[in-house]
Protein backbone atom coordinates (compact mmCIF):
# COMPACT_ATOMS: atom_id res chain seq x y z
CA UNK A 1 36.46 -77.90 -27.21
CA UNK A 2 35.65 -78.41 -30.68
CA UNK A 3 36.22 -76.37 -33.63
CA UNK A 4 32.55 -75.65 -33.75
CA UNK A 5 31.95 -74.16 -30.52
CA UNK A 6 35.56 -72.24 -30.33
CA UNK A 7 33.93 -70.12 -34.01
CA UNK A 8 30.74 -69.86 -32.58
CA UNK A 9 32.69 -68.16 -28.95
CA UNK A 10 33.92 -66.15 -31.60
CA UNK A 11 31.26 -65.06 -32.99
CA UNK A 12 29.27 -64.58 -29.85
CA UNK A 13 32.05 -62.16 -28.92
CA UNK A 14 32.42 -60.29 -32.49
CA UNK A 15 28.66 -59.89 -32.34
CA UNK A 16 28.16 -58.46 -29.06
CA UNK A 17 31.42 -56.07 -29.36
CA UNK A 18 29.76 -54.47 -32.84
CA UNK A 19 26.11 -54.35 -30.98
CA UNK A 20 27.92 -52.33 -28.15
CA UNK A 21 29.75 -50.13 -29.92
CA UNK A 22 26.37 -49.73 -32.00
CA UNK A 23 25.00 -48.57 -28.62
CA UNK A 24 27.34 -46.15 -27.86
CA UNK A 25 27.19 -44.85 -31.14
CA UNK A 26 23.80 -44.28 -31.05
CA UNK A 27 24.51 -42.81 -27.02
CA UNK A 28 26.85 -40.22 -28.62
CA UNK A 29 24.07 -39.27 -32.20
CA UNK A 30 21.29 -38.70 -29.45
CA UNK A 31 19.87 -35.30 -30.41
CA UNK A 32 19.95 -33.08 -27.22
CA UNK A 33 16.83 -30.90 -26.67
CA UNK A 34 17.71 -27.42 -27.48
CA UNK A 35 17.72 -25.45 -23.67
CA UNK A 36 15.00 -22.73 -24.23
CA UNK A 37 15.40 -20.74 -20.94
CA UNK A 38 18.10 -18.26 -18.84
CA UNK A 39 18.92 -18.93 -15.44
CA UNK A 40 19.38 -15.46 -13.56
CA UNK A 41 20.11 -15.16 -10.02
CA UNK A 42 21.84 -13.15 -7.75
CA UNK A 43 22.75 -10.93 -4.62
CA UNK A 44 21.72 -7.65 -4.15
CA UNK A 45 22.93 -5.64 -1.27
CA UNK A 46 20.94 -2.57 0.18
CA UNK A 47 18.08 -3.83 -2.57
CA UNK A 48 15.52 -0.87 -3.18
CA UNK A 49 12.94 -3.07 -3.02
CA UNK A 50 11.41 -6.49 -3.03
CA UNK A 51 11.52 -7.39 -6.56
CA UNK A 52 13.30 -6.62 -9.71
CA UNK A 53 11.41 -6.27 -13.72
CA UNK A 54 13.38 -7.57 -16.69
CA UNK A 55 11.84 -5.25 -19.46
CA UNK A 56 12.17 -5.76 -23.13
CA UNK A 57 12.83 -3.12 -25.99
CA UNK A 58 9.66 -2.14 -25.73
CA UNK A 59 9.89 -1.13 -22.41
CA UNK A 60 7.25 -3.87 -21.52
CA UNK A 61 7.74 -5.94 -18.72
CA UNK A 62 8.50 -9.51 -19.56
CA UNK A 63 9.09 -10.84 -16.06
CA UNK A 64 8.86 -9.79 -12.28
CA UNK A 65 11.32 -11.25 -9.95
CA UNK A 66 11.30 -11.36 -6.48
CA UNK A 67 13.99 -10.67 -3.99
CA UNK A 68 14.07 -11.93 -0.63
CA UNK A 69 14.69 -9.76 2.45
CA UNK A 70 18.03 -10.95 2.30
CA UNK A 71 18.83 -9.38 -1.17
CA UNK A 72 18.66 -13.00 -3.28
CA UNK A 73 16.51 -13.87 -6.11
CA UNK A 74 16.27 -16.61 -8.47
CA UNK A 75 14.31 -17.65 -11.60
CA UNK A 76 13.86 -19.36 -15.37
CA UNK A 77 13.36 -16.67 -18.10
CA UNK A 78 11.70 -18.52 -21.06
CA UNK A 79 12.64 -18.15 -24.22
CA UNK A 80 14.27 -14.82 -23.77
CA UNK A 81 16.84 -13.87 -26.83
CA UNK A 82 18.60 -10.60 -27.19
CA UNK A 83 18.92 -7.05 -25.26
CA UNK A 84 16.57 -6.04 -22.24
CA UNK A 85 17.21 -4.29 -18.90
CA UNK A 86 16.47 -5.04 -15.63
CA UNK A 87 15.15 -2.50 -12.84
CA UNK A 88 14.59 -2.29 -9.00
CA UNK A 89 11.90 0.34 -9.14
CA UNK A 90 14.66 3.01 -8.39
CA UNK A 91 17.20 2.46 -10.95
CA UNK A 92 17.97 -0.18 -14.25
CA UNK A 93 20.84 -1.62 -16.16
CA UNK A 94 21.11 -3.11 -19.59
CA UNK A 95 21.14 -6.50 -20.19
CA UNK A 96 21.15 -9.19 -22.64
CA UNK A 97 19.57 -12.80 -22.58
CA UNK A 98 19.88 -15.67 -24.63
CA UNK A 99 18.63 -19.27 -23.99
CA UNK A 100 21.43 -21.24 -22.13
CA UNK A 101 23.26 -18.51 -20.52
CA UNK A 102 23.16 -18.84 -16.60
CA UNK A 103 23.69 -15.68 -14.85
CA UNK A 104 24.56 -14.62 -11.49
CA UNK A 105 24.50 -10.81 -10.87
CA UNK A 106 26.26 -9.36 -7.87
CA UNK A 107 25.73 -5.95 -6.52
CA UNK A 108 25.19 -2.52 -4.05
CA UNK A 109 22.11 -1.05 -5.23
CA UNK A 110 23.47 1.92 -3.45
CA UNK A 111 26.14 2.19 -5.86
CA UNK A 112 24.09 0.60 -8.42
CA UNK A 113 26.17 1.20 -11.97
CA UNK A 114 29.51 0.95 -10.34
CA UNK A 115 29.14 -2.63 -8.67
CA UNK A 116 27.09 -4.43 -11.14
CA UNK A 117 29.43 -7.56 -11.53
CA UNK A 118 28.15 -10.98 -13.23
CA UNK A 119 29.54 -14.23 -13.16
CA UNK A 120 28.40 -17.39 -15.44
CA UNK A 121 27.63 -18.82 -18.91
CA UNK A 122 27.02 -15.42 -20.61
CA UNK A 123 28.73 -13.12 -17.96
CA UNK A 124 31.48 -11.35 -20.43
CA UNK A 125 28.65 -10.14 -22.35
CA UNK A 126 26.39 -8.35 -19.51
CA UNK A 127 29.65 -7.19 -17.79
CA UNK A 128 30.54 -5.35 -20.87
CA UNK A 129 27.25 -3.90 -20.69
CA UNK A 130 27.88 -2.95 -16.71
CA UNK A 131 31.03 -1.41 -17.89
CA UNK A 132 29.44 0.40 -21.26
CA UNK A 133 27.76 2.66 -18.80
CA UNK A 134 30.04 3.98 -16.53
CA UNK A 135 32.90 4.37 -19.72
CA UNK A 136 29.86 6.93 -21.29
CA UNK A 137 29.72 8.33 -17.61
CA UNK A 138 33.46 9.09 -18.16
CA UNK A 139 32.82 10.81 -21.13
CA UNK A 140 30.42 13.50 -18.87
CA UNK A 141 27.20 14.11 -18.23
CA UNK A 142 24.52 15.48 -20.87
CA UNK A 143 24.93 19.21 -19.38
CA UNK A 144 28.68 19.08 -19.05
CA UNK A 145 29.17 17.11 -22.78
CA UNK A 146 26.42 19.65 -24.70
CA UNK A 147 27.81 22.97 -23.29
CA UNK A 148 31.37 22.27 -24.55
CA UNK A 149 32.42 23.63 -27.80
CA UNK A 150 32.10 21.87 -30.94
CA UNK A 151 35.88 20.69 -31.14
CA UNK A 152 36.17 19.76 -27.79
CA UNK A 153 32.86 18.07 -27.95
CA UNK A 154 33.27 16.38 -31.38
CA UNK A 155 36.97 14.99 -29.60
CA UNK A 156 35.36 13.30 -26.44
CA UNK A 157 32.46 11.47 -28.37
CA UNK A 158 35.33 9.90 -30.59
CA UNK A 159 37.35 9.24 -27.67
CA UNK A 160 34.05 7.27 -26.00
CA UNK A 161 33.19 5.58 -29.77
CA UNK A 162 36.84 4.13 -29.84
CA UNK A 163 37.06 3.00 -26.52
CA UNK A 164 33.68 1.57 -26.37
CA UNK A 165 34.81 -0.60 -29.86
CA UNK A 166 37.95 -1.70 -28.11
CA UNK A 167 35.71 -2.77 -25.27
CA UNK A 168 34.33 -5.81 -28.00
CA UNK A 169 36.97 -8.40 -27.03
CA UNK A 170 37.00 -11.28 -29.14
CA UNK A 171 36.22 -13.90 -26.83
CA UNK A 172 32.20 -12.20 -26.12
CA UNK A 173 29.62 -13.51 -27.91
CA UNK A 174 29.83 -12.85 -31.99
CA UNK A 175 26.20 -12.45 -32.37
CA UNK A 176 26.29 -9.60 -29.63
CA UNK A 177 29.39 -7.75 -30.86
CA UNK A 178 27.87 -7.82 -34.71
CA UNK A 179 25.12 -6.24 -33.29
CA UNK A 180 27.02 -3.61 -30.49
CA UNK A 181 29.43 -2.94 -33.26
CA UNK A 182 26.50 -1.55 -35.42
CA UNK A 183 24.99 -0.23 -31.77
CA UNK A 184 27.82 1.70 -31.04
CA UNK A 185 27.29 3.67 -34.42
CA UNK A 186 23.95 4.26 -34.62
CA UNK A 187 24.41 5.61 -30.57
CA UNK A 188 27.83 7.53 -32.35
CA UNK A 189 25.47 9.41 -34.83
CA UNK A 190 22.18 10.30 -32.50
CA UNK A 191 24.62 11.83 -29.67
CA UNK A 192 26.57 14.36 -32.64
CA UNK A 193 23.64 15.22 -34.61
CA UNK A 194 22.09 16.16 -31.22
CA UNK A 195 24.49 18.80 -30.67
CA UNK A 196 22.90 21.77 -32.25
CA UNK A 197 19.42 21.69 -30.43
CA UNK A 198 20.85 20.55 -26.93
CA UNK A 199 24.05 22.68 -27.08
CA UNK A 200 21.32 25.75 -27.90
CA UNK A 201 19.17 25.04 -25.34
CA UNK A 202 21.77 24.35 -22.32
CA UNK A 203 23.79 27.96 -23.76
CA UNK A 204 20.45 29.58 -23.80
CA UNK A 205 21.79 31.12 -27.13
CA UNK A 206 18.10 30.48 -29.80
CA UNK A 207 20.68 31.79 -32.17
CA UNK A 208 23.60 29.14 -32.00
CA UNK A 209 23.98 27.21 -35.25
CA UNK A 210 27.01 24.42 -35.67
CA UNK A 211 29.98 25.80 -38.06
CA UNK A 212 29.96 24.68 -41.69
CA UNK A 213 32.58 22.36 -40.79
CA UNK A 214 30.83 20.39 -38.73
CA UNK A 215 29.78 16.93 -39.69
CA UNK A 216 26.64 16.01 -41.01
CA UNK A 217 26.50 12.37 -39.90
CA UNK A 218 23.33 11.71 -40.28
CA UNK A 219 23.95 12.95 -44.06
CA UNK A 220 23.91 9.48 -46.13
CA UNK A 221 21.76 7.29 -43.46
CA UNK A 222 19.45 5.37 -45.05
CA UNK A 223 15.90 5.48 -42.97
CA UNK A 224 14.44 2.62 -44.64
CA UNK A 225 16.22 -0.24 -42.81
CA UNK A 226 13.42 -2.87 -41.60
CA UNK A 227 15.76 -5.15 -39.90
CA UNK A 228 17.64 -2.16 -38.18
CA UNK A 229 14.77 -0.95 -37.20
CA UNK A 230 13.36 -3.78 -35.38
CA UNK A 231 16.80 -4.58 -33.81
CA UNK A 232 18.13 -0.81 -32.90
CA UNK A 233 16.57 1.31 -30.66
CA UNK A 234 18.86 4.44 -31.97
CA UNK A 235 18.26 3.55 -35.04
CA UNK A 236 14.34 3.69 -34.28
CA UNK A 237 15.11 6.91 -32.65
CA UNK A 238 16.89 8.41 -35.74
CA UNK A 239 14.27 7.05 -37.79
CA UNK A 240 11.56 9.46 -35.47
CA UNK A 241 14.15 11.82 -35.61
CA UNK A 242 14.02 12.38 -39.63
CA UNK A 243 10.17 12.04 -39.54
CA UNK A 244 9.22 14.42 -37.33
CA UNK A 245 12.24 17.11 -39.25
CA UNK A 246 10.33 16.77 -42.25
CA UNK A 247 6.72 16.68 -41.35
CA UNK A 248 7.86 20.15 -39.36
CA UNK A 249 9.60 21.46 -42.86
CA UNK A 250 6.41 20.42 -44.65
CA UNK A 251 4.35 22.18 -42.19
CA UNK A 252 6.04 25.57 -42.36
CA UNK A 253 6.49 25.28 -45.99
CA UNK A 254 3.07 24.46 -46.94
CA UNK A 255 1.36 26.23 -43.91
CA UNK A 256 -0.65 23.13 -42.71
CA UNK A 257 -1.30 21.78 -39.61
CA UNK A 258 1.93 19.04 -38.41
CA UNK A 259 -0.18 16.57 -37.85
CA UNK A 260 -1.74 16.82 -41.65
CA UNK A 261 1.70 16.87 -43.07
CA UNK A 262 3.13 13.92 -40.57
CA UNK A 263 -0.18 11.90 -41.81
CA UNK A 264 0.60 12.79 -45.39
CA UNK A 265 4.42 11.41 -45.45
CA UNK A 266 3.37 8.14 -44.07
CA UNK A 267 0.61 7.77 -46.37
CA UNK A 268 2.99 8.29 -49.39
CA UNK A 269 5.34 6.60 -47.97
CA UNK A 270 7.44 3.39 -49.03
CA UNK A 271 8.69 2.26 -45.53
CA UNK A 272 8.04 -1.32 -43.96
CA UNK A 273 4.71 -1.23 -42.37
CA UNK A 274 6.31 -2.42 -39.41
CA UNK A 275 8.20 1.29 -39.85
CA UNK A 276 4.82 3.44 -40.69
CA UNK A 277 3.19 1.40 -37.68
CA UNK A 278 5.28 2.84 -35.28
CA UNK A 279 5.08 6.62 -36.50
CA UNK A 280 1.67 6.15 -36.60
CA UNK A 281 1.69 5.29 -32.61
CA UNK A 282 4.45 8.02 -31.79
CA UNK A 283 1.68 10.38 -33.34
CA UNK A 284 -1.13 8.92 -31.54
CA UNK A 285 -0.10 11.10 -28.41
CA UNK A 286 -1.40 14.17 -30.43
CA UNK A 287 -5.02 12.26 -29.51
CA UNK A 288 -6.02 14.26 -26.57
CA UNK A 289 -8.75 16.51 -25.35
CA UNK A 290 -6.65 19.53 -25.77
CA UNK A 291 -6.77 19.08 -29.66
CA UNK A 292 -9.66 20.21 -31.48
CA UNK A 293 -8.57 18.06 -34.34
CA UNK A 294 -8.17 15.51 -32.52
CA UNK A 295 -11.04 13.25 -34.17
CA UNK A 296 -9.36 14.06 -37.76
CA UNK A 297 -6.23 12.24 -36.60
CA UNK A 298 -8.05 9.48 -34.78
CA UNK A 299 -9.80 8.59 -37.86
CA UNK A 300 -6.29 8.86 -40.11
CA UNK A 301 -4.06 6.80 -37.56
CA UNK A 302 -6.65 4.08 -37.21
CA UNK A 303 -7.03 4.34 -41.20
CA UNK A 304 -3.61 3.99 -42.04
CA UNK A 305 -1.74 1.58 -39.06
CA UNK A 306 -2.62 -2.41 -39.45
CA UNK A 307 -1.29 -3.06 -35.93
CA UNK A 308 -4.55 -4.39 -34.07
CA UNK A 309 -3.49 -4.03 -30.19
CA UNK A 310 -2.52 -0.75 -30.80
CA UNK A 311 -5.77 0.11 -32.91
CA UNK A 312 -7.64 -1.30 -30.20
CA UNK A 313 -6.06 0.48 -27.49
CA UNK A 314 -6.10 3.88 -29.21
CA UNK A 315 -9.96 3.36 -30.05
CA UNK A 316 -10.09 3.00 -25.86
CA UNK A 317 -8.25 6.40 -25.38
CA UNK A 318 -9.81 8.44 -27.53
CA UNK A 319 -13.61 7.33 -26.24
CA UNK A 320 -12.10 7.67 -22.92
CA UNK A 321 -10.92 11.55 -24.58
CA UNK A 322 -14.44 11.93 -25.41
CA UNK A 323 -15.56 11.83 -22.28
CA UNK A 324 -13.00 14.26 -20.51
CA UNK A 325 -14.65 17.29 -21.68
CA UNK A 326 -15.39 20.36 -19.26
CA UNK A 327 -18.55 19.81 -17.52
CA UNK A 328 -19.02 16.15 -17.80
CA UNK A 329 -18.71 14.04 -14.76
CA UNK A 330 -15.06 12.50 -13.67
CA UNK A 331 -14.05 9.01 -13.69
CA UNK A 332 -13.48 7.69 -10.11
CA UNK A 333 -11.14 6.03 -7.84
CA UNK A 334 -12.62 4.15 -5.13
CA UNK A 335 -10.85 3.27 -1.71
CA UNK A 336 -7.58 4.20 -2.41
CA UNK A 337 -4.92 3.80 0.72
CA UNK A 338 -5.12 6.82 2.76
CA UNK A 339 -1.11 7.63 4.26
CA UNK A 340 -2.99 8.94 7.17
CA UNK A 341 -4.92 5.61 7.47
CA UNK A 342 -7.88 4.15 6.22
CA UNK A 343 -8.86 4.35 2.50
CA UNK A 344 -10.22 7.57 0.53
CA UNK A 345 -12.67 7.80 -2.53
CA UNK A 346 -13.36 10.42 -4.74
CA UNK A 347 -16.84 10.51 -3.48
CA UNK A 348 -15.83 11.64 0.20
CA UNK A 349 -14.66 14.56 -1.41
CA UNK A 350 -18.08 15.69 -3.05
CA UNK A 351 -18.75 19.18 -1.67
CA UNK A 352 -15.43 20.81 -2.38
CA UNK A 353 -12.97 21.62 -5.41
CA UNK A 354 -10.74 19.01 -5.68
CA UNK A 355 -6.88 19.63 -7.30
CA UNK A 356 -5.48 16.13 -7.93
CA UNK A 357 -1.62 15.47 -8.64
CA UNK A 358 -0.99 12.49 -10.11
CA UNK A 359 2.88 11.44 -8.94
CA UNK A 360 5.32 9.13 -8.12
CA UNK A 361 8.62 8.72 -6.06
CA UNK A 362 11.01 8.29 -8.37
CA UNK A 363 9.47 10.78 -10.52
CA UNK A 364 12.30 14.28 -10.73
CA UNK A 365 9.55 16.76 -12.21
CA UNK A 366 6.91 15.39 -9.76
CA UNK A 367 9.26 15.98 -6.85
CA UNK A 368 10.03 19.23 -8.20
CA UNK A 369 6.30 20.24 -7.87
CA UNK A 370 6.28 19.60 -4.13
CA UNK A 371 7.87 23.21 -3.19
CA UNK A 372 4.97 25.10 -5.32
CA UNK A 373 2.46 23.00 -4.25
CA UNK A 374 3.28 23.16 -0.72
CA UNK A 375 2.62 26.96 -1.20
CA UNK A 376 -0.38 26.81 -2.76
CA UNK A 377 -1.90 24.28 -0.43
CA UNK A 378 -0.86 26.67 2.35
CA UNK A 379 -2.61 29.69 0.44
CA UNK A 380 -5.65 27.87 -0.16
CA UNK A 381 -5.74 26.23 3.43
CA UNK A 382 -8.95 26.78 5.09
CA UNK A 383 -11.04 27.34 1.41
CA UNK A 384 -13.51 25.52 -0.62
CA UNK A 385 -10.76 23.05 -2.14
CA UNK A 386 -8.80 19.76 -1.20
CA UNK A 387 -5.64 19.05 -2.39
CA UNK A 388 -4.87 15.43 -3.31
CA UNK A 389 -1.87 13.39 -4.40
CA UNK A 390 -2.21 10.14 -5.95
CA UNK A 391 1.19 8.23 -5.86
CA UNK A 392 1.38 5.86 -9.01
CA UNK A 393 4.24 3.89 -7.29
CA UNK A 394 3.99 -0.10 -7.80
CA UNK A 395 3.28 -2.07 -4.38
CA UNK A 396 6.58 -2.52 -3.58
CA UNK A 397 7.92 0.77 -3.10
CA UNK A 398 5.00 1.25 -0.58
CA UNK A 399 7.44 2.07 2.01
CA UNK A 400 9.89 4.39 0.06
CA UNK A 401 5.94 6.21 -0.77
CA UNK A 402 5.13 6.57 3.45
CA UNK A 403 8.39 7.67 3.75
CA UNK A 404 8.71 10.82 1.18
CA UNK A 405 5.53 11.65 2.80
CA UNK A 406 7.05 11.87 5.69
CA UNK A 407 10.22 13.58 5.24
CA UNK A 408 9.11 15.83 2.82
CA UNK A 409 6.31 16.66 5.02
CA UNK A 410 3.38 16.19 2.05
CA UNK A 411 0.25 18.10 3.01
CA UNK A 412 -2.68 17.34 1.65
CA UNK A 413 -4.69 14.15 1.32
CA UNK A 414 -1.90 11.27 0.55
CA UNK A 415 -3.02 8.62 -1.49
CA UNK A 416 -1.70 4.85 -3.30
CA UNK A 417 -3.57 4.17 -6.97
CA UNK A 418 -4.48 0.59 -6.28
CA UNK A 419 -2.55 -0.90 -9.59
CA UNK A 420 -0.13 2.05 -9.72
CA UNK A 421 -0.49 3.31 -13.89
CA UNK A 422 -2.63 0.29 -14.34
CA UNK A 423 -5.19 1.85 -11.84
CA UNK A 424 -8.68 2.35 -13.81
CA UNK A 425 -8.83 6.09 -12.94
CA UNK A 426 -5.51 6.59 -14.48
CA UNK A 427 -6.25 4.58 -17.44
CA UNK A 428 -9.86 6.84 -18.03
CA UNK A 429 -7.51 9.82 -17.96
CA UNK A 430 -5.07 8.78 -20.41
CA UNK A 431 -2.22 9.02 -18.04
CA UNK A 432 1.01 7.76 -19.65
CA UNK A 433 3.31 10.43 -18.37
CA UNK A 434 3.60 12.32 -14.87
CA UNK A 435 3.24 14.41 -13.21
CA UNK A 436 -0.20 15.53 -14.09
CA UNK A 437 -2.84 17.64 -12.23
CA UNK A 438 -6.92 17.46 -12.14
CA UNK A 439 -9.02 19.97 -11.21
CA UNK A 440 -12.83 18.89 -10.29
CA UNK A 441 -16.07 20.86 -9.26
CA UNK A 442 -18.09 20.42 -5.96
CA UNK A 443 -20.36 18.37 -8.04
CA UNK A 444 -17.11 15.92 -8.99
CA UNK A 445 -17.55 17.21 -12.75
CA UNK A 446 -14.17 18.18 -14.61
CA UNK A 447 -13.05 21.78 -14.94
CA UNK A 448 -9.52 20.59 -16.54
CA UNK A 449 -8.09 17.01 -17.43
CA UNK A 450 -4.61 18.74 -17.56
CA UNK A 451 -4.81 21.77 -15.31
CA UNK A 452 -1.51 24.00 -14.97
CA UNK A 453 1.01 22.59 -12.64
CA UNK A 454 1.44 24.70 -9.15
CA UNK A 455 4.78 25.96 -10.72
CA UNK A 456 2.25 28.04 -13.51
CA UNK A 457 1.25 31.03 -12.58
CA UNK A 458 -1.83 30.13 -14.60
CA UNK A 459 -3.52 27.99 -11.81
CA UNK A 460 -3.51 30.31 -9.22
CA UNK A 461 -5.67 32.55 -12.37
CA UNK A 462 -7.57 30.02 -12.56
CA UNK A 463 -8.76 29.67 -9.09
CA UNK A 464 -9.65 33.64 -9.04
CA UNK A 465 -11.87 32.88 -11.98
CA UNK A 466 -13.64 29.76 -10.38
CA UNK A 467 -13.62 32.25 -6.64
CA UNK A 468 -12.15 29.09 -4.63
């Protein structure tokens, strides 16, 4: 071998050895694609249902899940980043996503709170959340915590603020205990300041009024905060909170209607838009057709928000409002499952009064109805009048809806909205809250959008008058 070809081996071997360690240097510089999705899946024992919602902040639903009949469930939640909650149709849970994490919930929806367990990338988080709950559980209920007297009172809520901070190991995720750190707080100052009203109410005492001594935390809280405010649902609270105290104050002290002086505030206002946006749409519920102002503040909310969806949507309502007045003819529902078989419409009841309740099983004050309304169907049983219940219940607790039916022994004429609140009859009547009762002429014309509940004295009045 000659000198020649023993430089050019050389070489051959130099070269190669710097083009593979070029390669794996450029193996190791690769830019990974940034994961943009959550993994959640699970077990869930004695499940309520067939599926579960993951619901953001805004209580909107981001994602339906299903569950199989034996209690598993898995799926990709896009893009999700930051605190939602997750519900079975019976009961939910906090919880918080963020792109990468991989969960795997375990649990007895029978003891729902108390076996929530997770496991997986992101699992110290949501299990602090699991454990969050039943720690403020430990504290008391709302009746037990709100009839106690101020010291004792003032003593457990720092005892639950100082054990809910230790809670914030330092291995869970920093971005999530910056935020539950400044959570905690806001949460801290909404359940003390609440103290006066509910502690007045639950005594029965109109009188009571906190002691001098007691602490005015909401005192120096800035209400201003646009980051805060689009991150803290307590601090959105407190925000509506301090609105609504000072459009009332305005009110009394300048003897004008609340809505004139809530209306005025905002349009003097500094706040973020994003701030005067949503007090514009907490107002918006003072659009109905039991206010005779109502076009005024129609015409000042749509005026004054810059939020188009909501614009759009409150346009809908109140020409839907419009058309809800006494006399004029009802919107319909058309072939709504019958429980006793078959489907109903509103036009097989022409001929006869017709008192609709507008319910749902998981529903407390709905379910409280049923005694009352059981009596008045029996007092009315025989006249000019049909009594009808219209379950809002999504499709999957279809079964837990024939089955209150049947152990509660519902009278009447039992029926399932087709697309639960989505249904168009409960969208023409404005429906966002339940339960709520309907009262209709022979002809199917409205004699009250929002008649008194069975409970009221009022509706059986009301019946004398109309000689059912």
């Amino acid at each position: 071998m000659n000198v020649t070809d023993d430089k050019y081996k050389q070489m051959k071997k130099i070269f190669f050895g710097i083009l593979a360690v070029s390669i794996v240097a450029c193996k190791k510089t690769e830019p990974v694609a940034p994961v943009d999705y959550t993994l959640f899946s699970g077990t869930i024992k004695n499940a309520n249902g067939n599926g579960l919602s993951i619901m953001d902040a805004s209580n909107k639903s981001v994602r339906e899940i299903k569950v199989t009949d034996a209690g598993t469930f898995s799926d990709t939640i896009f893009n999700a980043s930051g605190h939602y909650r997750f519900s079975d149709g019976t009961e939910n849970s906090a919880l918080y996503l963020k792109n990468g994490y991989d969960l795997k919930l375990n649990m007895d929806a029978k003891e729902f709170d108390e076996t929530i367990v997770y496991a997986g990338k992101g699992s110290n988080v949501n299990n602090y959340l699991a454990q969050k709950v039943l720690i403020e559980e430990k504290s008391g209920d709302m009746k037990e915590l709100y009839t106690l007297d101020e010291a004792e009172f003032l003593a457990k809520m720092k005892q639950q603020k100082e054990t809910l901070e230790q809670s914030l190991k330092p291995e869970l995720d920093a971005d999530f205990v910056a935020f539950e750190k400044e959570n905690i707080n806001y949460e801290h100052i909404s359940n003390v300041i609440a103290y006066e009203a509910y502690h007045r109410y639950l005594s029965k005492n109109r009188e009571f009024k906190v002691s001098e001594s007691f602490p005015d935390l909401a005192k120096d809280l800035a209400y201003d905060n646009e980051e805060h405010f689009k991150s803290y649902d307590t601090y959105k609270r407190l925000v509506s909170r301090n609105f609504n105290k000072l459009a009332f104050e305005t009110s009394e002290k300048e003897e004008i209607p609340f809505a004139t002086a809530a209306i005025d505030i905002i349009k003097n206002s500094k706040d973020a838009q994003i701030i005067k946006n949503y007090l514009l749409s907490e107002l918006s519920d003072r659009v109905d057709d039991k206010n005779p102002s109502a076009e005024q503040l129609f015409n000042d909310i749509v005026a004054h928000s810059t939020d188009s969806d909501f614009k759009e949507k409150l346009t809908k309502k109140y020409e839907n409002i419009k058309k809800l007045v006494k006399g004029n003819a009802s919107p319909v529902f058309v072939d709504y499952e019958n429980s006793a078989g078959g489907t109903t419409s509103l036009a097989d009841l022409k001929g006869k009064y017709v008192y609709i309740d507008v319910w749902a099983t998981w529903c407390g004050p709905c379910k409280a109805e049923i005694p009352h309304l059981k009596k008045v169907e029996k007092k009315y049983h025989g006249k000019n009048i049909e009594f009808v219940s219209i379950s809002v219940d999504t499709q999957r607790n279809h079964d837990k809806w024939k089955k209150m039916i049947a152990d509660r022994d519902l009278g009447g004429i039992q029926l399932l909205a087709d697309k639960d609140f989505k249904s168009e009859f409960v969208q023409n009547y404005n429906i966002n809250g339940i339960p709520r009762f309907i009262l209709l002429d022979p002809e199917g014309n409205i004699v009250s959008s929002d008649a008194p509940r069975p409970s009221n004295k009022r509706l059986i009045s009301m019946f004398e008058e109309l000689k059912i």
